[in-house]
Each structure stands twice: as C-alpha cells, then as structure tokens.
Protein backbone atom coordinates (compact mmCIF):
# COMPACT_ATOMS: atom_id res chain seq x y z
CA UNK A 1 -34.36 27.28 -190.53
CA UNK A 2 -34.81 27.95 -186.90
CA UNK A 3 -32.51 25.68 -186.19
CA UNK A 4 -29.66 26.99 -188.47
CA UNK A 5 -30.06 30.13 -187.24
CA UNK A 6 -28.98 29.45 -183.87
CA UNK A 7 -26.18 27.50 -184.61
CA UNK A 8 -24.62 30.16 -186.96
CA UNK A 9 -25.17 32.20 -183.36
CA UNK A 10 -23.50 29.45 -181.55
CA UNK A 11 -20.77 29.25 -184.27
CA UNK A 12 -20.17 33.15 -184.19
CA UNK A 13 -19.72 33.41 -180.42
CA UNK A 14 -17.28 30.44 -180.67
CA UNK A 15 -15.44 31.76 -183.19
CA UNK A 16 -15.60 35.24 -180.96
CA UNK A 17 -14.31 33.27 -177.97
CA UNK A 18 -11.39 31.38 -180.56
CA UNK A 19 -10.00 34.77 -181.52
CA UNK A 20 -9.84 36.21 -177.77
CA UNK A 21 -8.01 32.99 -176.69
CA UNK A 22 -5.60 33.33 -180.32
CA UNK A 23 -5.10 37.28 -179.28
CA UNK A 24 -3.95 36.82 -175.71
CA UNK A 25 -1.89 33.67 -176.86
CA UNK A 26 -3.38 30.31 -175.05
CA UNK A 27 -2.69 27.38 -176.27
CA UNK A 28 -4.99 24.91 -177.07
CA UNK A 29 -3.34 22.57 -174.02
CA UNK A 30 -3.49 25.62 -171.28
CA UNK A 31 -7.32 25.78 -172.23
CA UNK A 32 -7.75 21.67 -172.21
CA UNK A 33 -6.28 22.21 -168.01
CA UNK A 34 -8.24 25.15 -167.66
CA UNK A 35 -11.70 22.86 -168.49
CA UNK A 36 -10.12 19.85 -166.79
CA UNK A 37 -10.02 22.80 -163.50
CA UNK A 38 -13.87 23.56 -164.19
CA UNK A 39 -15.09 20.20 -163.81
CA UNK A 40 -13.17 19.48 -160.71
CA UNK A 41 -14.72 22.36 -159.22
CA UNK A 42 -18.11 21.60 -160.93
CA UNK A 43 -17.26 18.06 -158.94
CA UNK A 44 -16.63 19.64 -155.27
CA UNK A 45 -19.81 22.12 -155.54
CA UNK A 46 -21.51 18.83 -156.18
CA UNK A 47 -20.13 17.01 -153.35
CA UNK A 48 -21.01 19.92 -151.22
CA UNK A 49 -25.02 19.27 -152.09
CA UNK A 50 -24.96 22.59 -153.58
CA UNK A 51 -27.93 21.75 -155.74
CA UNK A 52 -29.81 21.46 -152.58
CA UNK A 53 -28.77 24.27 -150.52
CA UNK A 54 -30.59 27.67 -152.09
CA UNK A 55 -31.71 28.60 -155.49
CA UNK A 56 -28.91 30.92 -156.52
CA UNK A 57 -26.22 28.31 -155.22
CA UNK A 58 -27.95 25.32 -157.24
CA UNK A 59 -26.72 27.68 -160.64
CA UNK A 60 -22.94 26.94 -159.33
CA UNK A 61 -22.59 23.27 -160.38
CA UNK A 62 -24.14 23.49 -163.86
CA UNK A 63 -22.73 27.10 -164.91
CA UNK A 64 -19.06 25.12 -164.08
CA UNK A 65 -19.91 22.53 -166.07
CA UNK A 66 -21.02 24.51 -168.78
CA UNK A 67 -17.85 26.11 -169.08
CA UNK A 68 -16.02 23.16 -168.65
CA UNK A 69 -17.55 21.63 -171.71
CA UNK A 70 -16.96 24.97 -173.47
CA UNK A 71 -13.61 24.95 -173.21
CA UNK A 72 -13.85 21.69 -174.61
CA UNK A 73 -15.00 22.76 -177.76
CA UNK A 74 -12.74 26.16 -177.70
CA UNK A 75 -9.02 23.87 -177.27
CA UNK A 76 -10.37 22.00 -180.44
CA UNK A 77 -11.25 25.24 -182.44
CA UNK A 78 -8.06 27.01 -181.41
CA UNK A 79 -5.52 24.40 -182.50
CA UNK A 80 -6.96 24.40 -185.69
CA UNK A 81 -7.55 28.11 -186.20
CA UNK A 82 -4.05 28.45 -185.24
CA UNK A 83 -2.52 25.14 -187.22
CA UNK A 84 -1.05 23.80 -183.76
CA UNK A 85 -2.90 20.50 -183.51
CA UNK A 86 -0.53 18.22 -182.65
CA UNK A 87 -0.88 14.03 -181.58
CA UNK A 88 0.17 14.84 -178.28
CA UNK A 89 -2.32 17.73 -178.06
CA UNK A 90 -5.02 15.50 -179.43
CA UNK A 91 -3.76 12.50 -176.91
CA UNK A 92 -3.71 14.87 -173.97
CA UNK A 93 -7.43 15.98 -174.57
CA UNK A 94 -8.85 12.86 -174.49
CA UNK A 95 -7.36 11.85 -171.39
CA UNK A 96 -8.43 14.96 -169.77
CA UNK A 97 -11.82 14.57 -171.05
CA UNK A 98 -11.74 11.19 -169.67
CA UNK A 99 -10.37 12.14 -166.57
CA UNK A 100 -13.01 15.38 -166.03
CA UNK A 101 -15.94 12.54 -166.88
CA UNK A 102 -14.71 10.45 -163.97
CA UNK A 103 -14.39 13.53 -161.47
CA UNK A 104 -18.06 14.68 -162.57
CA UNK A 105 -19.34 11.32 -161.98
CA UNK A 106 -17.29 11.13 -158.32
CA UNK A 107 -18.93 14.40 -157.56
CA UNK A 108 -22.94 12.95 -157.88
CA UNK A 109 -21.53 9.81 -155.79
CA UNK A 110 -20.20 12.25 -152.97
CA UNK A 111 -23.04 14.99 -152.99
CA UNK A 112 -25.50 12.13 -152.65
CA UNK A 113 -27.44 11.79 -155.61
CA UNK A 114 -26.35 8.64 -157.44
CA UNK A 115 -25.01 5.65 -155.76
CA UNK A 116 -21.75 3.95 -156.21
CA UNK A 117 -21.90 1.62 -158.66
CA UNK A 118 -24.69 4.18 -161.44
CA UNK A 119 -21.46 6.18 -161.06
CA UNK A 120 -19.48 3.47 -162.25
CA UNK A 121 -22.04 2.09 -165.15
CA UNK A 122 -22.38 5.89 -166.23
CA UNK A 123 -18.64 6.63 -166.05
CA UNK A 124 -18.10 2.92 -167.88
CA UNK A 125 -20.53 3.90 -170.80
CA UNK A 126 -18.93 7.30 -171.02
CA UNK A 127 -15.71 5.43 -171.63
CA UNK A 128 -16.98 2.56 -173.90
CA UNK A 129 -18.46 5.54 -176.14
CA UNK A 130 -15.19 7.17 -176.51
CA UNK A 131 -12.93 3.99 -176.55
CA UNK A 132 -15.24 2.48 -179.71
CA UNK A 133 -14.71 5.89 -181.63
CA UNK A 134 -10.73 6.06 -180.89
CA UNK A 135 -10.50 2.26 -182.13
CA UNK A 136 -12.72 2.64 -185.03
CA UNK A 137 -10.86 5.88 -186.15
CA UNK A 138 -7.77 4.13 -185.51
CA UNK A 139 -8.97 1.18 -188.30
CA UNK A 140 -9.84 4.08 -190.75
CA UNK A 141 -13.57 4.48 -189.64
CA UNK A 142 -14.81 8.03 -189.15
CA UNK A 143 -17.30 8.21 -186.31
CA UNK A 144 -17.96 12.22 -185.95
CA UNK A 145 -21.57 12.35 -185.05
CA UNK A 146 -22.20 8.59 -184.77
CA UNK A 147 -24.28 7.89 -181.69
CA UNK A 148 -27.00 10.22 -179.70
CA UNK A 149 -24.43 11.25 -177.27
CA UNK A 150 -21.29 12.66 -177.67
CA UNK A 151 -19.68 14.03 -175.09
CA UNK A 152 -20.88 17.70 -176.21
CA UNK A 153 -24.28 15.80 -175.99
CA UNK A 154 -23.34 14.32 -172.42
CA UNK A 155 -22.77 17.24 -170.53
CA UNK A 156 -25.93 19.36 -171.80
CA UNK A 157 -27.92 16.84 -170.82
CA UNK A 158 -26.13 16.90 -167.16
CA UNK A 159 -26.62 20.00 -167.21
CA UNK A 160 -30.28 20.53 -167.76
CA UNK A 161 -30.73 17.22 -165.46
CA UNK A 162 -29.30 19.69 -162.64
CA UNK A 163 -31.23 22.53 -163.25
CA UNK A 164 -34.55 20.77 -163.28
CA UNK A 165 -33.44 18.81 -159.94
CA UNK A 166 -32.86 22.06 -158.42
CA UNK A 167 -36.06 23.43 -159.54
CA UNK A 168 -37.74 20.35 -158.43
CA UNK A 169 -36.18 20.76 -154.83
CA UNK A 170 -36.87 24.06 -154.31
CA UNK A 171 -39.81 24.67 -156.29
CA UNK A 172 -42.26 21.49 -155.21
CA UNK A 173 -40.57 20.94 -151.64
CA UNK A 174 -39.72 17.14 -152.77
CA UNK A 175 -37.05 16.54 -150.91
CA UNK A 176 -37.29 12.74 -151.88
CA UNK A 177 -37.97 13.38 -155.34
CA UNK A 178 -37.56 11.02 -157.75
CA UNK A 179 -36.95 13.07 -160.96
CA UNK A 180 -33.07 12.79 -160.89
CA UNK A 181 -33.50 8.72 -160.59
CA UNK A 182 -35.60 8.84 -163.26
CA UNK A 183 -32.67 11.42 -165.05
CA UNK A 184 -30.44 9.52 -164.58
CA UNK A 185 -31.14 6.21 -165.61
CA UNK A 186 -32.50 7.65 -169.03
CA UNK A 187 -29.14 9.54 -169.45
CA UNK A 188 -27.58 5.88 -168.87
CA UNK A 189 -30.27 4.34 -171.40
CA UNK A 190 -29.19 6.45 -173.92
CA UNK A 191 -25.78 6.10 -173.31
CA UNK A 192 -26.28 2.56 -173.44
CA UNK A 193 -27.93 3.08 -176.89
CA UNK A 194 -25.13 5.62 -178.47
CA UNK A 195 -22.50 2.41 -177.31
CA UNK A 196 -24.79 -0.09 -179.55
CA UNK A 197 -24.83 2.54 -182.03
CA UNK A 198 -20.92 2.76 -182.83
CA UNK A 199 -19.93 -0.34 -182.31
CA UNK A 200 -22.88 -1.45 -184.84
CA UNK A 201 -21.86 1.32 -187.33
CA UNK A 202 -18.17 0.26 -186.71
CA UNK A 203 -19.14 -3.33 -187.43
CA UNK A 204 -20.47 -2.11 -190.68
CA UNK A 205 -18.18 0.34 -191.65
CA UNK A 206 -15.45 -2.39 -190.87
CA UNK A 207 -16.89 -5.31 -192.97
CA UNK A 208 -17.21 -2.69 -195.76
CA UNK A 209 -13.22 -2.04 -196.03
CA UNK A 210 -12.79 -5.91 -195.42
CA UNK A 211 -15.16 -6.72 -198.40
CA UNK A 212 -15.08 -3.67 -200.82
C-alpha cells in the first residue's frame, strides 16, 4: 500500500512535468538531446573528481544524472500524451540512451574511480541488456520489466552508489575506501544477472511461438 502510494506521487509529478513540456511545445526528440546534454555534463563533473572535492559539490554529479534519467522517462511520456511517437523518435532514443551510458561510464574512467576495462564490462552489459530486449521485441517477444535492471533501474542505483561514496569520503576520511569497488562490482553482478535473465526469458518466450 505504501508502495502504491508513492508511485501514484511519482506518476502525478510526471504527468505534472508531461503537461509543462506539452504547454511550452517540446518535442519528445528536443527533450531526448536535452538528457543526452545532462549526462555529458554529469560525465565532466565526474572526470573533474567532483565527488571528492567538498560535500555540496559531490551533489553535482548525481543531481545531473538524475535529471538525465528523468528526461528519459518524460520524452517517452510526452510522445505518447501527445500521439507523436514515431520509429525514428523511438530509434533516436535508444541511441542516445546508448550513447549517454557510454559517456557516464567514460566519466568514472576519467575521474578515477573505475578502471578501464570495469568501464568497458559495465558499458558492455549495459548494451547486451538493451540489445537482447530490441531483438526479442523485434521477434514478437515483449520484455517490459524483464530483468532487475532496466535502465530506469541502472541509473538509481548510480546514483545512490555516488551519494554514499561521497558520504563515505567525507564523512569517515577514507580516502582509499573501498565501498565504490565493492559498488561497483555488485552493480556489474546484477547486470550480469538481468543479461541471463532476458536472454533466458527470450529463449522461452521464443520456443513458445516456435512450438505453440
């Protein structure tokens, strides 16, 4: 009950946000940019160390990504609140999404606090989850919701993981501490559980329409 409650809050100030973005007419594709923007700056703030240079800078990087992955959800809502979906809205999207994981992901290599190649397996993953559910949809499957982590899921997590490494930093003077190696290779573990999950729900769902 608890839990319903909040999301008819979430789903209120969404559809709040939807109808300011209808009003002042932008599109679905100018808002899909605008997150695209966020992330790259999320991505620079992050290069910069800003997690690690005061307490009130630390809220930078996460409050941009945030936003980022609100405007994620608001291009969605608006196209079809407005009946403008179109495939080359839907195509440009998911390259942008792709494109903003990547940037993210280049932005923890830069500022320090992954090395090279957990960017790359984390960035991978990222892909392989959204690659499975474009091919399976493309068969006929429908994957909404399949997996722990959807890309919604993805950057909340990143985003707590930051707060709590800023916290940790400032908060227990560990400047060698190993919370965000620990964060990070569980945020790959379950990524590397939500890629078994759709591809063994695709399997399924697959044989079914082979063998009705």
């Amino acid at each position: 009950m608890v839990l319903n409650k909040y999301r008819e809050n979430a789903q209120n100030l969404i559809e709040k946000r939807v109808n300011f973005f209808i009003k002042h007419n932008v599109s679905p594709n100018k808002l899909s940019y605008l997150g695209l923007c966020l992330s790259l700056a999320c991505a620079i703030f992050l290069g910069f160390d800003f997690l690690h240079l005061s307490l009130w800078l630390a809220w930078i990087p996460p409050v941009l990504l945030f936003l980022s992955g609100s405007f994620d959800v608001f291009d969605g809502a608006v196209a079809r609140k407005t009946n403008s979906a179109s495939q080359f809205g839907a195509f440009l999207d998911s390259n942008l999404d792709r494109l903003a994981d990547a940037i993210i992901f280049l932005g923890f290599i830069y500022g320090g606090y992954i090395d090279y190649l957990t960017g790359f397996i984390c960035f991978f993953l990222s892909l392989m989850i959204s690659y499975i559910r474009s091919r399976a949809e493309n068969e006929g499957v429908e994957m909404q919701g399949v997996g722990f982590l959807e890309r919604a899921e993805r950057m909340l997590l990143l985003f707590f993981g930051m707060i709590i490494e800023a916290w940790v930093y400032f908060f227990t003077n560990a400047e060698n501490s190993l919370f965000f190696f620990i964060f990070i290779w569980t945020f790959i573990l379950l990524l590397t559980i939500t890629v078994f999950q759709r591809l063994l729900f695709a399997f399924k769902e697959l044989k079914k329409m082979e063998n009705p």
